[in-house]
Every structure is written in C-alpha cells, then in structure tokens.
N, C-alpha and C. Protein backbone atom coordinates (compact mmCIF):
# COMPACT_ATOMS: atom_id res chain seq x y z
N UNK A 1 -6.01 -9.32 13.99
CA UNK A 1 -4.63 -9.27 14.43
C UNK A 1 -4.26 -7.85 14.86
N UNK A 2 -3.39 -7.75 15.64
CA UNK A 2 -3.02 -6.55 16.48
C UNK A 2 -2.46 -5.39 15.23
N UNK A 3 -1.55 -6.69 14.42
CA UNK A 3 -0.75 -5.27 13.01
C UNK A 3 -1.82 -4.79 12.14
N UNK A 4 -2.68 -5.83 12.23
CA UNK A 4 -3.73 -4.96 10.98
C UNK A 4 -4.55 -3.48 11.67
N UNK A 5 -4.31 -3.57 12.98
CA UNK A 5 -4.90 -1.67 13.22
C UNK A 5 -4.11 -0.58 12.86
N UNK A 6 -2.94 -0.91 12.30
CA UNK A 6 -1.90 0.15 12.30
C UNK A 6 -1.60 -0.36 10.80
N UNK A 7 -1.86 -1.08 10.11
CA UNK A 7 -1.45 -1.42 9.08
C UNK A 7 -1.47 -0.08 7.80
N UNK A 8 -2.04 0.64 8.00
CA UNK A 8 -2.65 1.58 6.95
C UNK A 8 -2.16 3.21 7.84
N UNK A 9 -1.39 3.26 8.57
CA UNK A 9 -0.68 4.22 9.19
C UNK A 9 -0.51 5.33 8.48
N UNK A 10 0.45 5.34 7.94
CA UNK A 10 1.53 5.82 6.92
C UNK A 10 0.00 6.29 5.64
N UNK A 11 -0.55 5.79 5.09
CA UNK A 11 -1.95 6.10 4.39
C UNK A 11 -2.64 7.61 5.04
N UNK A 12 -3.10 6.70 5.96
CA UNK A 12 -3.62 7.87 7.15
C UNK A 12 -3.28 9.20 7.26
N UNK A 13 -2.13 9.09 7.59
CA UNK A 13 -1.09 10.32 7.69
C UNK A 13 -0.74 11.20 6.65
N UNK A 14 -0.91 10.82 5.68
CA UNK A 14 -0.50 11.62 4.40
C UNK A 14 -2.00 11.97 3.62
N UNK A 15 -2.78 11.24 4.28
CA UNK A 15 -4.26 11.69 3.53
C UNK A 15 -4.24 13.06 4.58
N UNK A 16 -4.34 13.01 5.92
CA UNK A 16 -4.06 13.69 7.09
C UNK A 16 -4.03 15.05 6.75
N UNK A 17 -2.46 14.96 6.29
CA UNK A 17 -1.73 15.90 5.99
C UNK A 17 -2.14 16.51 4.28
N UNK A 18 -2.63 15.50 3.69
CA UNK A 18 -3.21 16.75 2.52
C UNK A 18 -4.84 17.48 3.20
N UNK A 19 -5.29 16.60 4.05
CA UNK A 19 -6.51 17.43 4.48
C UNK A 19 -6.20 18.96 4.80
N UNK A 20 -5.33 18.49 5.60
CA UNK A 20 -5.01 20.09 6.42
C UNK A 20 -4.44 21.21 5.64
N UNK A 21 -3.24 20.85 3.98
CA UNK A 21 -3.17 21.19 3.14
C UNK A 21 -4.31 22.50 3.05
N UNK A 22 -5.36 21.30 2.47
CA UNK A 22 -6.26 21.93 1.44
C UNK A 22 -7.50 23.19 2.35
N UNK A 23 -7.10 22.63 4.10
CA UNK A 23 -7.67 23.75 4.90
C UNK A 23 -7.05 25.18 4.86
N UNK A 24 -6.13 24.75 4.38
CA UNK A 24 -4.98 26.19 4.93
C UNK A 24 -5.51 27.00 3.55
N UNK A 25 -5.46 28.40 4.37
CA UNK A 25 -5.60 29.86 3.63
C UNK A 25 -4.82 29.58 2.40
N UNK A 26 -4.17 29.49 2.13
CA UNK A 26 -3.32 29.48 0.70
C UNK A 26 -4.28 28.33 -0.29
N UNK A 27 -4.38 27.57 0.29
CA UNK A 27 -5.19 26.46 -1.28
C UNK A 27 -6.41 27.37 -1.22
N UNK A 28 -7.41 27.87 -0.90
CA UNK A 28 -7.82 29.01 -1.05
C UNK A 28 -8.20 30.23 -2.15
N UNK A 29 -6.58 30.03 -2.52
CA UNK A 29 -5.61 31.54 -3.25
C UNK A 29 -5.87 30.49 -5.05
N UNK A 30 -6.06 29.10 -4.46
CA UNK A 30 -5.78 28.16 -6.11
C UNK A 30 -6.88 28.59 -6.55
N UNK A 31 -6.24 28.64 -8.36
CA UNK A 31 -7.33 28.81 -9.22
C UNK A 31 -8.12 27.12 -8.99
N UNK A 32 -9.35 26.73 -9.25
CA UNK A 32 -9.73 25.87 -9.83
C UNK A 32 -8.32 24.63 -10.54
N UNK A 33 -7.85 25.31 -11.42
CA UNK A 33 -7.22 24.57 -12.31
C UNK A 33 -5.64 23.99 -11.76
N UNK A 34 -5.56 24.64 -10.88
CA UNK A 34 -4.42 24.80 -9.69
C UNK A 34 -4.75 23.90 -8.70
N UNK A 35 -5.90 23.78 -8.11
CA UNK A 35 -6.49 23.15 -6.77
C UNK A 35 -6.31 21.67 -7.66
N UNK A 36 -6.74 21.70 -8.88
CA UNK A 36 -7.58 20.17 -9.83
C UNK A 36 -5.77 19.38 -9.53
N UNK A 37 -4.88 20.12 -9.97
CA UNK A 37 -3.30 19.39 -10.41
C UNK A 37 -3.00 19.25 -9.20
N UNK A 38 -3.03 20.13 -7.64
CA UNK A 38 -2.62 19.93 -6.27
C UNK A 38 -3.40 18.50 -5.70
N UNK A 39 -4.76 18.30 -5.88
CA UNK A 39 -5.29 17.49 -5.69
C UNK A 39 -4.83 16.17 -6.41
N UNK A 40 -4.85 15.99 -8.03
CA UNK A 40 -4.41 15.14 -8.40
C UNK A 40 -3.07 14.16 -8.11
N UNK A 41 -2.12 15.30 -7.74
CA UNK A 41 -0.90 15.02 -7.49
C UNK A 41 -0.45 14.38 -6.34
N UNK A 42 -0.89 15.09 -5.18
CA UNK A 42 -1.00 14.82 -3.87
C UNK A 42 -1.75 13.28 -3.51
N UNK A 43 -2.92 13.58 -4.03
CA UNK A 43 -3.72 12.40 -3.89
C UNK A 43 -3.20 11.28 -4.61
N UNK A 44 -2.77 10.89 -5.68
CA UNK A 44 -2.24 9.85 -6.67
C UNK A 44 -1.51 9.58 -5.11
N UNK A 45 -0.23 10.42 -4.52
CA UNK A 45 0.67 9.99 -3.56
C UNK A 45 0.11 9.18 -2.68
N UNK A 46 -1.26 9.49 -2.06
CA UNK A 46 -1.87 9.21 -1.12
C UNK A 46 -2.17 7.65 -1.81
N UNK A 47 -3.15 7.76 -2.84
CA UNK A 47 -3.35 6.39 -3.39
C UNK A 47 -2.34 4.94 -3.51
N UNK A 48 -1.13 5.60 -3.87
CA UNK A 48 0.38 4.71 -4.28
C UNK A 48 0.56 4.06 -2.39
N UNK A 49 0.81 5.05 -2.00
CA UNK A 49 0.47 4.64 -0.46
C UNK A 49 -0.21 3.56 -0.13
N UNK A 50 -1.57 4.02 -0.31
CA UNK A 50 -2.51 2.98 0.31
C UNK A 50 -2.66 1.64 -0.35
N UNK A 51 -1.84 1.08 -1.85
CA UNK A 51 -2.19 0.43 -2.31
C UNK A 51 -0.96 -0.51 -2.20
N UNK A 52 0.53 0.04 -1.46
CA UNK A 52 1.67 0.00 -1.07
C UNK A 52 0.95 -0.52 0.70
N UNK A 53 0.42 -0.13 1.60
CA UNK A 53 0.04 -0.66 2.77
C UNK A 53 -0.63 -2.01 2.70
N UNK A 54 -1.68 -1.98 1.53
CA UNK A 54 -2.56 -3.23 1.52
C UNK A 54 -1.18 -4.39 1.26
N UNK A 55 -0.44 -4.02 -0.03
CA UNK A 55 0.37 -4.97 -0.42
C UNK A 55 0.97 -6.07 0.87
N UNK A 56 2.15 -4.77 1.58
CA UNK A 56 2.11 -5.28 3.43
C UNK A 56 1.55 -6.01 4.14
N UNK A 57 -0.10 -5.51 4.51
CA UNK A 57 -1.08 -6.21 4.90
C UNK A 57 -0.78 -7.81 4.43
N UNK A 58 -1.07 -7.77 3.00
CA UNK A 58 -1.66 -8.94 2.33
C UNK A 58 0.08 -10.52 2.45
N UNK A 59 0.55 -9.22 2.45
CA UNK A 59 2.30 -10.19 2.86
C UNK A 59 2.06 -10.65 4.33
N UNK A 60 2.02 -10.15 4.84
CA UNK A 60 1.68 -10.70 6.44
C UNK A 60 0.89 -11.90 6.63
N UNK A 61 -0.29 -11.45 6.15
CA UNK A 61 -1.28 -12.51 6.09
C UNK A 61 -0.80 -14.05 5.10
N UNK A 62 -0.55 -13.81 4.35
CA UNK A 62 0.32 -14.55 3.95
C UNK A 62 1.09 -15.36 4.25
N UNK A 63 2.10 -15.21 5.08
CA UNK A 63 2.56 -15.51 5.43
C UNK A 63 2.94 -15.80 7.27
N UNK A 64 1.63 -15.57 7.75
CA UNK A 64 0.66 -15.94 8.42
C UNK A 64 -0.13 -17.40 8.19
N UNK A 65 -0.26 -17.24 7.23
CA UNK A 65 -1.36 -18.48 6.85
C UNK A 65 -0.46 -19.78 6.33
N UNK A 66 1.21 -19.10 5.74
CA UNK A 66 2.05 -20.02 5.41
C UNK A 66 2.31 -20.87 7.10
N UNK A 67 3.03 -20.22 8.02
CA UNK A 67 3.13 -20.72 9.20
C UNK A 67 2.32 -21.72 9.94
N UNK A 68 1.16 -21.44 9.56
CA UNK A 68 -0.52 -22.20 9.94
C UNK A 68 -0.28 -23.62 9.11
N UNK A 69 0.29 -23.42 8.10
CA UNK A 69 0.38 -24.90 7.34
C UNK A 69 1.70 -25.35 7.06
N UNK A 70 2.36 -24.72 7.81
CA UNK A 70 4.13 -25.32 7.15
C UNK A 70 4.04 -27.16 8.01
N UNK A 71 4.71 -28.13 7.09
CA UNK A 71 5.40 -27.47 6.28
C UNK A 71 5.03 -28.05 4.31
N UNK A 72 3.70 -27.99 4.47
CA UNK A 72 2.58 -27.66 3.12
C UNK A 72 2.14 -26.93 2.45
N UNK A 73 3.10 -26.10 1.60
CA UNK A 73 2.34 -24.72 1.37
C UNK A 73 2.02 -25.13 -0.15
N UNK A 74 1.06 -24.71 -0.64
CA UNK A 74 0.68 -24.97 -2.04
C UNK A 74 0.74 -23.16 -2.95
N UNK A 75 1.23 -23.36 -3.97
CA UNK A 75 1.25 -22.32 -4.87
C UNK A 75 0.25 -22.08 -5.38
N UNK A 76 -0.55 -20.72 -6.21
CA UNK A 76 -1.46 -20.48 -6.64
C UNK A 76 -2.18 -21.52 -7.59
N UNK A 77 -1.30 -22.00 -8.22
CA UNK A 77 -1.76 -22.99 -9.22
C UNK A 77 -2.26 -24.22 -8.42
N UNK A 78 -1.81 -24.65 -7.37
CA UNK A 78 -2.12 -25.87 -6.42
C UNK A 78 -1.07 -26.67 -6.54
N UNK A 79 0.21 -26.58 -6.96
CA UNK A 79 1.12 -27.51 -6.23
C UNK A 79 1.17 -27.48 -5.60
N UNK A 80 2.39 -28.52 -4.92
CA UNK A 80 2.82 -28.52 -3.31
C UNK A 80 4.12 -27.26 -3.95
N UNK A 81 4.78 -26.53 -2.83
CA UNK A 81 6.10 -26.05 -2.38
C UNK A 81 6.85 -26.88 -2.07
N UNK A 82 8.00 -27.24 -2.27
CA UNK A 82 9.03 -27.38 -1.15
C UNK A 82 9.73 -27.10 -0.36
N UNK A 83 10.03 -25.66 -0.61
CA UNK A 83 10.77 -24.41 0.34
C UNK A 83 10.14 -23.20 0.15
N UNK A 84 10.05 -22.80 1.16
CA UNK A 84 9.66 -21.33 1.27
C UNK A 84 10.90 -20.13 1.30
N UNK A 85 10.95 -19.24 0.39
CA UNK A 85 11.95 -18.37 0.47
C UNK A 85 11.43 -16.88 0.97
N UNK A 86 11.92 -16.50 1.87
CA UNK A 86 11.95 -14.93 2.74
C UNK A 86 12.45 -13.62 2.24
N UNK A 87 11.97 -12.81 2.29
CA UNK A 87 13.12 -11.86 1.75
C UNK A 87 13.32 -11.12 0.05
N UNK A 88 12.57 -11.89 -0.82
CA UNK A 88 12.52 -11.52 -2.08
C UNK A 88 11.29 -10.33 -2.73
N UNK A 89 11.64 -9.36 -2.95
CA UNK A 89 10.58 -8.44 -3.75
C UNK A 89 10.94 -8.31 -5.01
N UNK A 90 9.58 -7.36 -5.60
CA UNK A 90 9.87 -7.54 -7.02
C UNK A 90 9.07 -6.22 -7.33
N UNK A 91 8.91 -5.22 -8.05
CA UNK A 91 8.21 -4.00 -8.41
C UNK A 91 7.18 -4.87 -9.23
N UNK A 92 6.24 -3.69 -8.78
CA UNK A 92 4.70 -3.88 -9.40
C UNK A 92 4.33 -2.92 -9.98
N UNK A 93 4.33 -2.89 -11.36
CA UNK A 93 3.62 -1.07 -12.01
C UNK A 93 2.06 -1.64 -11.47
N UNK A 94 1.81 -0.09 -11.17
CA UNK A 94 0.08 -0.01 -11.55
C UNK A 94 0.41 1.15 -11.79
N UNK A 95 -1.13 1.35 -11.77
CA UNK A 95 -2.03 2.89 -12.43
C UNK A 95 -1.23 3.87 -11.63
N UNK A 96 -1.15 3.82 -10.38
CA UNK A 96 -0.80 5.34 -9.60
C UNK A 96 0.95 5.15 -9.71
N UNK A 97 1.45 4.32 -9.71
CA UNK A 97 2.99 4.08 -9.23
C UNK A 97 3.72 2.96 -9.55
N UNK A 98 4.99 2.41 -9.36
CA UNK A 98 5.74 1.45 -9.30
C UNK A 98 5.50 1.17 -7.91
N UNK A 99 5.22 0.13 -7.27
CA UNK A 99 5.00 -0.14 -5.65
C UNK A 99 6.19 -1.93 -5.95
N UNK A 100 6.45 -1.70 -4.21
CA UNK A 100 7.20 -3.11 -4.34
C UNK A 100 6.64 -4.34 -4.04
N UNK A 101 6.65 -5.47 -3.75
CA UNK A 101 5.56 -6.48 -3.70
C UNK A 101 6.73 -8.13 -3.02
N UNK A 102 6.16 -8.57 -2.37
CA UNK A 102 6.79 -9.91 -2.30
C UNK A 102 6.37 -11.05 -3.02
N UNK A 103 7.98 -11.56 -3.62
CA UNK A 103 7.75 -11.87 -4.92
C UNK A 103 7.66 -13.95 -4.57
C-alpha cells in the first residue's frame, strides 16, 4: 500500500536527527557517562515513536481488512460484530512510554 512507505516517517526523522546529534562536535565534549544518559534518553524517544508508528500502521491495516469483509467482522475471540465503531482510543503502557492505540 502506498501509506505503508511513509508510515514510519516521523521514526525516521527523529532517529535522523539524533544521528546528526551525536555527529556534532559537542557530543564529542560527553563524558562516557553523559553520552550513555543522551543516548538512552533520546533513543527511548526514538523507540516510543517507532512503536507509536507500527501501532498506526497496524490500525490501517485493520481496518483495511475490516472494509474487505464488511459487513462480517469477527472479534479476536471469533465472534461475529455487529457494528463497527470509529474513532475510539485507549493508552497503552509499555516499556518505553504510554502510546495511544485504537481501542
């Protein structure tokens, strides 16, 4: 699909942008123990990101595949649906972050 080349954009860009970070003369100047917390920190961001894009991705498709079978959609467990509702999220803790999710 055309959205899934751009789907991971926003990922990209902020990995991007810590690359160039960690090029510049100043990270450089970090102790070790300095570079370890810049890295950690930065990167966790980067991670929350990318795990925040897949979520997207995986909604699309989704609901993609709902369209392909309306108007039959079965729930994880294998019922039938009767209505499909649009529009609802719900927060997801993980490891790196709170990310949002369609619920």
């Amino acid at each position: 699909m055309l959205w899934e080349s751009d789907s991971f954009e926003a990922t990209t860009k902020l990995f991007g942008t810590l690359v160039k970070d960690l090029q510049a003369p100043a990270a450089g100047e970090l102790s070790y123990h300095e570079l370890e917390e810049f890295i950690d920190t930065r990167g966790r961001v980067v991670l929350r990101q990318l795990f925040q894009d897949h979520l997207q991705l995986r909604e699309r498709r989704e609901a993609e595949a709902v369209h392909r079978c309306w108007p039959l959609v079965r729930g994880p467990e294998g019922l039938v649906r009767l209505r499909l509702e649009w529009g609802h999220e719900r927060l997801l803790a993980t490891v790196f972050v709170t990310v949002s999710r369609c619920a």
